[in-house]
Protein backbone atom coordinates (compact mmCIF):
# COMPACT_ATOMS: atom_id res chain seq x y z
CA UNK A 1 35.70 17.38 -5.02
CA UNK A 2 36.12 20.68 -6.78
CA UNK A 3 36.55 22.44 -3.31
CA UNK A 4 39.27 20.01 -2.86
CA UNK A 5 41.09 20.62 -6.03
CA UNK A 6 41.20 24.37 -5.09
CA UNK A 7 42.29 23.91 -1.51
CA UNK A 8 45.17 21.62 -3.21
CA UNK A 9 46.21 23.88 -5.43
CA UNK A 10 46.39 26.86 -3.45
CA UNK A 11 48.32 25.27 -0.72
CA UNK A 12 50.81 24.51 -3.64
CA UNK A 13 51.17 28.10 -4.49
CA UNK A 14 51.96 28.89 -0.56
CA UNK A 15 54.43 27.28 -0.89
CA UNK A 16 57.36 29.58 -2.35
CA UNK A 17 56.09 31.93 -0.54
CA UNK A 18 56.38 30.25 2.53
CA UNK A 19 60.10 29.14 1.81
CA UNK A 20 61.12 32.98 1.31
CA UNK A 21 59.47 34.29 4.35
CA UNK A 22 61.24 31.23 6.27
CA UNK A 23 64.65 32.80 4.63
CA UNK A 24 64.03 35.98 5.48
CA UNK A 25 64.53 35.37 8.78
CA UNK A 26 67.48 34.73 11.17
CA UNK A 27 70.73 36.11 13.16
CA UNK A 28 70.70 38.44 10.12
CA UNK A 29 67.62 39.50 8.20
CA UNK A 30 67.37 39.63 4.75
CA UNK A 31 64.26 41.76 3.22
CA UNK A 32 61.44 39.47 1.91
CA UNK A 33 61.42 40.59 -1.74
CA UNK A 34 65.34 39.47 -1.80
CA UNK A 35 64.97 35.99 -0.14
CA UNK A 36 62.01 35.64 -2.79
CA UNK A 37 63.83 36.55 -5.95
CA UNK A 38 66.52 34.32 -4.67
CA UNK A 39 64.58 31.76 -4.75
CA UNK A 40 62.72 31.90 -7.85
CA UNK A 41 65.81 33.12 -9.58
CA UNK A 42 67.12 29.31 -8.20
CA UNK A 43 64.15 27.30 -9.27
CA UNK A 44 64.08 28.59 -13.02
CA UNK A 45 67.74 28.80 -13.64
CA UNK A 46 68.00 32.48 -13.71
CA UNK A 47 71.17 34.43 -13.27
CA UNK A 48 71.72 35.59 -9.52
CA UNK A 49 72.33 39.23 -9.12
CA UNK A 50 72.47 39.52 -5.73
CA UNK A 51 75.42 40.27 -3.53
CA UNK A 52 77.53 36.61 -2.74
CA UNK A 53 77.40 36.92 1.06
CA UNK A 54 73.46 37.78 0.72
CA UNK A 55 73.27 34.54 -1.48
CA UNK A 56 75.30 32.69 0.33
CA UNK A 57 73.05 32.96 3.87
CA UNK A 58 69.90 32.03 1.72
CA UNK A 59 71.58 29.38 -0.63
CA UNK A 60 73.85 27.48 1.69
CA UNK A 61 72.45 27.81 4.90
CA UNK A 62 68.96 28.76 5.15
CA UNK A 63 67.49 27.22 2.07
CA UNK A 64 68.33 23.77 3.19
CA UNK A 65 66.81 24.29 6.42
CA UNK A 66 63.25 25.29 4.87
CA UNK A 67 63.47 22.12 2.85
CA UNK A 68 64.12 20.07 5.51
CA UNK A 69 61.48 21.38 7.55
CA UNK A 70 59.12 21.41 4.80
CA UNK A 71 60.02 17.63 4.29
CA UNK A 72 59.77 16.38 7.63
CA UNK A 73 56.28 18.61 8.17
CA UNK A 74 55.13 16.79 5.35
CA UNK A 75 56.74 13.12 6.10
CA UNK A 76 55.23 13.03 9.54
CA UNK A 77 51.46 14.00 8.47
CA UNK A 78 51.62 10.98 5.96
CA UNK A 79 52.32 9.03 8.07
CA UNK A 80 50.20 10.58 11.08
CA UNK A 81 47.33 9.95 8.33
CA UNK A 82 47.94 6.39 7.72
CA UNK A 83 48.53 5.32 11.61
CA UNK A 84 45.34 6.90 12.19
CA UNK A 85 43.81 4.56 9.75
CA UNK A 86 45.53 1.19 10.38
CA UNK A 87 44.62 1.76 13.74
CA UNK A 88 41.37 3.37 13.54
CA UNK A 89 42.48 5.62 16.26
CA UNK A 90 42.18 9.52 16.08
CA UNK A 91 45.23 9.17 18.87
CA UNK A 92 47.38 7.83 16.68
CA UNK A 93 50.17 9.71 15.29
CA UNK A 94 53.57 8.64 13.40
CA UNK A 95 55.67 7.59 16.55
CA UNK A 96 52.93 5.61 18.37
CA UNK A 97 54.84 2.14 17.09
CA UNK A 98 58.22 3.60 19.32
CA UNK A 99 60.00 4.48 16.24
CA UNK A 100 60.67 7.98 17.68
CA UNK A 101 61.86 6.65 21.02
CA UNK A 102 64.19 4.12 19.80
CA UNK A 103 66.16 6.54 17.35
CA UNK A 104 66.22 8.92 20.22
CA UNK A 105 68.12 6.38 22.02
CA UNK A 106 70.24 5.24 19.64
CA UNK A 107 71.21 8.79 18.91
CA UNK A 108 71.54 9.36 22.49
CA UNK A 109 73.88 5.84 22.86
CA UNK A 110 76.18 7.23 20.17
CA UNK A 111 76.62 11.25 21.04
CA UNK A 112 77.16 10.35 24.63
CA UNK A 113 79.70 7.96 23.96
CA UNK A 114 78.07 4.79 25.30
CA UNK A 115 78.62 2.71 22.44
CA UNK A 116 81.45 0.36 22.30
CA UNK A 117 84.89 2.46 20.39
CA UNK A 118 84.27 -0.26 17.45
CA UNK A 119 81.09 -0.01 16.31
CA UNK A 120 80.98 4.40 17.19
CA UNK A 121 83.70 4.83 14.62
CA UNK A 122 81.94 3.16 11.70
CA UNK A 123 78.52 5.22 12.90
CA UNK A 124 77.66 8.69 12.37
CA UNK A 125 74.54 10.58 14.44
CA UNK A 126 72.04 9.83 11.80
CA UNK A 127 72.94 6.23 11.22
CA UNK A 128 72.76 5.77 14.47
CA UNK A 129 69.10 6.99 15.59
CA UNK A 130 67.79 4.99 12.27
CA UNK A 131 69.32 1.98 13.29
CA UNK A 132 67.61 2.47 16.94
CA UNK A 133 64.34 3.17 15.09
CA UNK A 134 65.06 0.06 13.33
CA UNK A 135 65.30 -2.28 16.02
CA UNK A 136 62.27 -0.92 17.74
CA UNK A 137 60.05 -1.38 15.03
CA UNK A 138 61.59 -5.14 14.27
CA UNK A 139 61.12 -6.27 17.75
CA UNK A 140 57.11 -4.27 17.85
CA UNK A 141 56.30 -6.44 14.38
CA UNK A 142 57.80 -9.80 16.16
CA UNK A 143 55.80 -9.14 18.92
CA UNK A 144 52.08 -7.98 17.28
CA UNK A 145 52.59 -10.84 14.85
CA UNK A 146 50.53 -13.89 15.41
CA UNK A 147 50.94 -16.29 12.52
CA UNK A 148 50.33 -14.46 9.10
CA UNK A 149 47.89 -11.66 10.92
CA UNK A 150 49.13 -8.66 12.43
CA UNK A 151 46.96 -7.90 15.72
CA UNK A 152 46.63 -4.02 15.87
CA UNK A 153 46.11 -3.77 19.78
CA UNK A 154 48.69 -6.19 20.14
CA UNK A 155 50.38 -3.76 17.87
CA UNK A 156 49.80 -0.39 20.01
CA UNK A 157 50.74 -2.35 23.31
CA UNK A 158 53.82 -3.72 22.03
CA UNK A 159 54.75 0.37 20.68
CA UNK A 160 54.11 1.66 24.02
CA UNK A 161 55.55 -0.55 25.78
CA UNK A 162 58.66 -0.56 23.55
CA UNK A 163 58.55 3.22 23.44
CA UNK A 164 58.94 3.64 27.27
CA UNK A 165 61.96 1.51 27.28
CA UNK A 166 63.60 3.35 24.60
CA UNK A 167 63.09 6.49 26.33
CA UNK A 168 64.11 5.29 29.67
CA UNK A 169 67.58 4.17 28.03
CA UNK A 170 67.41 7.71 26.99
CA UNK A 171 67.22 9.58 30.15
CA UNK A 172 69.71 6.83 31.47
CA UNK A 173 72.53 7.88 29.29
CA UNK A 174 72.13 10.97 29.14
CA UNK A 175 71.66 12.13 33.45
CA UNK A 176 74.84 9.17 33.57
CA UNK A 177 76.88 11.59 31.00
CA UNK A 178 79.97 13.52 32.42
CA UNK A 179 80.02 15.75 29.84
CA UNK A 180 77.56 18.47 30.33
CA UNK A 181 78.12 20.42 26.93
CA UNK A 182 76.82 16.96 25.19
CA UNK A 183 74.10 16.71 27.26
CA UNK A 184 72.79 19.81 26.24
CA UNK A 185 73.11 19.37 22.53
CA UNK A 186 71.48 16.03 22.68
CA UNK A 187 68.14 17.17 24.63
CA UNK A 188 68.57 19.78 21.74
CA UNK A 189 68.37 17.47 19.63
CA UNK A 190 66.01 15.25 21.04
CA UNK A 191 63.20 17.97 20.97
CA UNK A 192 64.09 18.68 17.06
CA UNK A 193 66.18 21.11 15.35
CA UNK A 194 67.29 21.80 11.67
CA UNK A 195 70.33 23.66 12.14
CA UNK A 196 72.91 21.32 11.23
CA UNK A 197 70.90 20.39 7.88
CA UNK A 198 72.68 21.06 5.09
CA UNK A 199 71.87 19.91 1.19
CA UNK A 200 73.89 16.58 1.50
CA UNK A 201 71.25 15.45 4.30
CA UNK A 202 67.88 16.39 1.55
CA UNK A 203 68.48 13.49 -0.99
CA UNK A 204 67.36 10.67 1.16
CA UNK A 205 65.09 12.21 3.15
CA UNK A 206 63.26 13.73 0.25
CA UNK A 207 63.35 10.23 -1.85
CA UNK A 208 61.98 8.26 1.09
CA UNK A 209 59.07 10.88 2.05
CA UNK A 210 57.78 11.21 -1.77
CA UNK A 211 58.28 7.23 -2.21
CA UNK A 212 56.20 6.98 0.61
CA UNK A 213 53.48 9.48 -0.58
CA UNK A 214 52.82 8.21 -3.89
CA UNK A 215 52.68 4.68 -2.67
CA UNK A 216 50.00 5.87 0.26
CA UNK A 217 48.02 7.65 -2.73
CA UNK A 218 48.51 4.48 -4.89
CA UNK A 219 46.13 2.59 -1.62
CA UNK A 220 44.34 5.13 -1.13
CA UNK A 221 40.70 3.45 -1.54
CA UNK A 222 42.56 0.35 0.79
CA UNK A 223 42.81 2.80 3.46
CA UNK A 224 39.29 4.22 2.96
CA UNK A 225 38.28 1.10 3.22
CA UNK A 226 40.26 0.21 6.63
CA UNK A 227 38.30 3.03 8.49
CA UNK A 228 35.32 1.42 8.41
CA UNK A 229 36.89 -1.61 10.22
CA UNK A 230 39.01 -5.01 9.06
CA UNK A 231 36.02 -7.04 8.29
CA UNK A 232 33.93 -4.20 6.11
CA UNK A 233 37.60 -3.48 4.21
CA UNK A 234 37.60 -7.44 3.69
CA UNK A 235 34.39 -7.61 2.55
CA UNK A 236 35.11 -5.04 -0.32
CA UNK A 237 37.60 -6.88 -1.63
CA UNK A 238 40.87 -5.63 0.25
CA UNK A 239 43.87 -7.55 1.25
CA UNK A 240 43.99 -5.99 4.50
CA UNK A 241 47.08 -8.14 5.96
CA UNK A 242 48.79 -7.17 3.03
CA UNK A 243 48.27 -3.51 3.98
CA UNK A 244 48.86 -3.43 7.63
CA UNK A 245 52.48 -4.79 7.32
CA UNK A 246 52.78 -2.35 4.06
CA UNK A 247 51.75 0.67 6.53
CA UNK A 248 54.26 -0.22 9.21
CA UNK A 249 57.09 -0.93 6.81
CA UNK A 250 56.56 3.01 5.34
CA UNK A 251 56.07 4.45 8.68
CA UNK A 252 59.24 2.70 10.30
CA UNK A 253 61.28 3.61 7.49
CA UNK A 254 59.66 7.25 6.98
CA UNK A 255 59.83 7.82 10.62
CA UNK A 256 63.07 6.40 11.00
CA UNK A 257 64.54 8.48 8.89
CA UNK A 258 63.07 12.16 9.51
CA UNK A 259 63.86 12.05 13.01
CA UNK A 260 67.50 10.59 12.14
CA UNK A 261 67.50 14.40 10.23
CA UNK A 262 65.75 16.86 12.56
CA UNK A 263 64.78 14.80 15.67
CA UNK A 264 61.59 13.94 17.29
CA UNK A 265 59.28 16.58 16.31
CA UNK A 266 55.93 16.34 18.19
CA UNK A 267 52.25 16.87 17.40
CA UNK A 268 52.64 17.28 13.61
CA UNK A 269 51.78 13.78 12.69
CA UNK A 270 48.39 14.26 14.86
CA UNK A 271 46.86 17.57 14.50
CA UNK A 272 47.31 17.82 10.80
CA UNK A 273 45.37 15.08 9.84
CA UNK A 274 42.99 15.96 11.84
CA UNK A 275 42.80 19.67 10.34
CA UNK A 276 42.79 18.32 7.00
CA UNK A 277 40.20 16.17 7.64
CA UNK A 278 37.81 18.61 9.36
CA UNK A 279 37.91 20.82 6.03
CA UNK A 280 38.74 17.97 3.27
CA UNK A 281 36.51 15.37 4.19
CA UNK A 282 38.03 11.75 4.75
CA UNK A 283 38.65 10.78 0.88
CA UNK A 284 42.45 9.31 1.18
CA UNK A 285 42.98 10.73 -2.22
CA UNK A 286 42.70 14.46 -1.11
CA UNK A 287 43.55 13.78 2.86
CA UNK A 288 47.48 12.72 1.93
CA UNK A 289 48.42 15.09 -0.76
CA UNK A 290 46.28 17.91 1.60
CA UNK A 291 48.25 16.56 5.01
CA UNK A 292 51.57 16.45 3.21
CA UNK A 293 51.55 20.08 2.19
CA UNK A 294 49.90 21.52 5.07
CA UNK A 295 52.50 19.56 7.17
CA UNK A 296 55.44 20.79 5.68
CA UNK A 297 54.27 24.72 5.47
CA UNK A 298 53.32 24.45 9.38
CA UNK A 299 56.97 22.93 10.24
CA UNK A 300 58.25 25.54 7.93
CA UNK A 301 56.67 28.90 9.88
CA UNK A 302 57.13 26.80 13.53
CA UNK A 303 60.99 26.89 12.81
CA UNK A 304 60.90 30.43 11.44
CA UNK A 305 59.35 31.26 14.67
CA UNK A 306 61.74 28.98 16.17
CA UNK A 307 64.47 31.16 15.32
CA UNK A 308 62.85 34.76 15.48
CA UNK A 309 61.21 34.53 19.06
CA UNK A 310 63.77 34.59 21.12
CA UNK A 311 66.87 37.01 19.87
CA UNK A 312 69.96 35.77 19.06
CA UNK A 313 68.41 32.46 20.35
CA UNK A 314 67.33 29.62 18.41
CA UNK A 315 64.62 27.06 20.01
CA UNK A 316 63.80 23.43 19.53
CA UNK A 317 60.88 23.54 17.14
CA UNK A 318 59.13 20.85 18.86
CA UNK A 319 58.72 23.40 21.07
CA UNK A 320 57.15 26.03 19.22
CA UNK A 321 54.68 22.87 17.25
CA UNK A 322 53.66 22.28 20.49
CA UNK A 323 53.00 25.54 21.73
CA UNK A 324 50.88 26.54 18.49
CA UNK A 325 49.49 23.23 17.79
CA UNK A 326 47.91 21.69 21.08
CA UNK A 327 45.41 25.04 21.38
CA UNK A 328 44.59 24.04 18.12
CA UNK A 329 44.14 20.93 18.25
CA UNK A 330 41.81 21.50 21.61
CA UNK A 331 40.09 23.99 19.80
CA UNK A 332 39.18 21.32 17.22
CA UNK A 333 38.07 18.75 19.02
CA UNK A 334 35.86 20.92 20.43
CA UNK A 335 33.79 21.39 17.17
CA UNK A 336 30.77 20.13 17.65
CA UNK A 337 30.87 19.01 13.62
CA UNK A 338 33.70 17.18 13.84
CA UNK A 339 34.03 13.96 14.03
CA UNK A 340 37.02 11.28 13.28
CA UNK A 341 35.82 8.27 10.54
């Protein structure tokens, strides 16, 4: 427990430092010590004494973009941690119930114009790929549910199944757009990006991912429980129904909405849980808070990276995750001490 407590704490302290390397870096650099006395200068109210422009770059546009990152890093392992245990699949990961795929598409419907002229103008991007996410989790629950129980492998069918028709509508729209310039931005898109984030897009975002956090820690000895299997969880006293429809209503809703902001944003949701598990143990009450923070500070350096590998040239993240994270993850599943419970 105490090595957990230290690992917790110092991945807290990373994490200014983390934001200010992110800001250092861009189309115009800005030395580390600045971006870093920018930032604390922010978070305790000091007086800025930096030139505007120089304050402006890390205030109003780059700032925003770490958050976001950090944020959706953070959202996704959550939830990566608590599909792994509803399902009791080391697989699983936060778009496994199509939640990705249908925002995707309903993103896709909108940009490319395939919507019908009434219902585009009262939509924006955003609402749009939530309310896709939306109606593929809706029609996944109708499907897995069988009376008051919740089958899980009805459950993982029903998200795969739903998942590939959402991403078939995708390709569909977008190879039967005209317009090639909107093409291109929505495959952008579609592979995750943070550029257009700006601090009117945190609020939500950040209140839904923390909601969601503290409510996971809240069950954490429920989903402790659920690893060892429905009927052990049962016997100990755990309403696991209750549970299973709780975890799908948080990931649908987290999910929903962090790929409404950045996109779908592969691998996170499965290779941090995994990492955090291999060093933290599988105690809920560590594993979230431990996934959460090691989430966001890996989405943070993939889209510095992102934006510093290629000149002038800024890449999808969900590139650059899965680039760094599938060796990684390979690399870890081939400890011979680690094993998924």
């Amino acid at each position: 427990m105490r090595k957990n407590v230290i690992i917790l704490v110092v991945l807290a302290l990373a994490i200014v430092p983390v934001l200010s390397l992110s800001m250092a870096f861009g189309s115009v650099y800005i030395p580390l010590d600045t971006s870093f006395r920018i930032l604390t200068n922010a978070l305790f109210s000091s007086t800025q004494t930096d030139p505007i422009p120089t304050l402006k770059i890390v205030l109003l546009l780059r700032l925003p973009k770490a958050l976001a990152a950090f944020v959706v890093g953070g959202g996704l392992s959550i939830i990566g941690v608590a599909m792994q245990a509803l399902v009791r699949n080391p697989l699983a990961e936060p778009y496994i119930l199509g939640v990705s795929s249908g925002a995707s598409a309903g993103a896709s419907l909108f940009y490319l114009g395939f919507l019908p002229t009434l219902i585009a103008t009262q939509l924006s991007i955003t609402l749009a790929a939530f309310l896709g996410a939306l109606l593929s989790i809706t029609i996944v629950y109708l499907v897995a549910r069988s009376g008051k129980s919740l089958s899980v492998s009805r459950l993982l069918l029903a998200g795969v199944a739903m998942a590939s028709l959402m991403a078939a509508i995708s390709s569909f729209v977008t190879f039967a757009s005209p317009d090639l310039n909107k093409m291109r931005a929505v495959l952008f898109w579609l592979m995750g990006s943070f550029d257009k984030v700006t601090w009117a897009d945190l609020p939500i975002a950040s209140a839904v991912t923390l909601l969601a956090l503290l409510v996971l820690i809240s069950i954490s000895r429920s989903l402790d429980a659920l690893l060892m299997g429905e009927e052990p969880a049962r016997s100990l006293g755990i309403k696991v129904e209750s549970i299973k429809k709780l975890l799908i209503v948080i990931s649908a809703f987290v999910t929903g909405t962090l790929v409404a902001l950045s996109g779908a944003i592969g691998f996170i949701g499965l290779i941090i849980p995994h990492a955090v598990r291999s060093i933290m143990g599988v105690n809920h009450r560590f594993v979230l808070p431990g996934s959460f923070m090691s989430g966001g500070l890996f989405l943070v350096i993939a889209d510095t990276l992102s934006s510093s590998i290629l000149p002038g040239q800024q890449l999808p993240v969900g590139i650059v995750t899965a680039i760094f994270g599938v060796p990684f993850f390979l690399f870890l599943l081939r400890r011979t001490d680690y094993q998924f419970k």
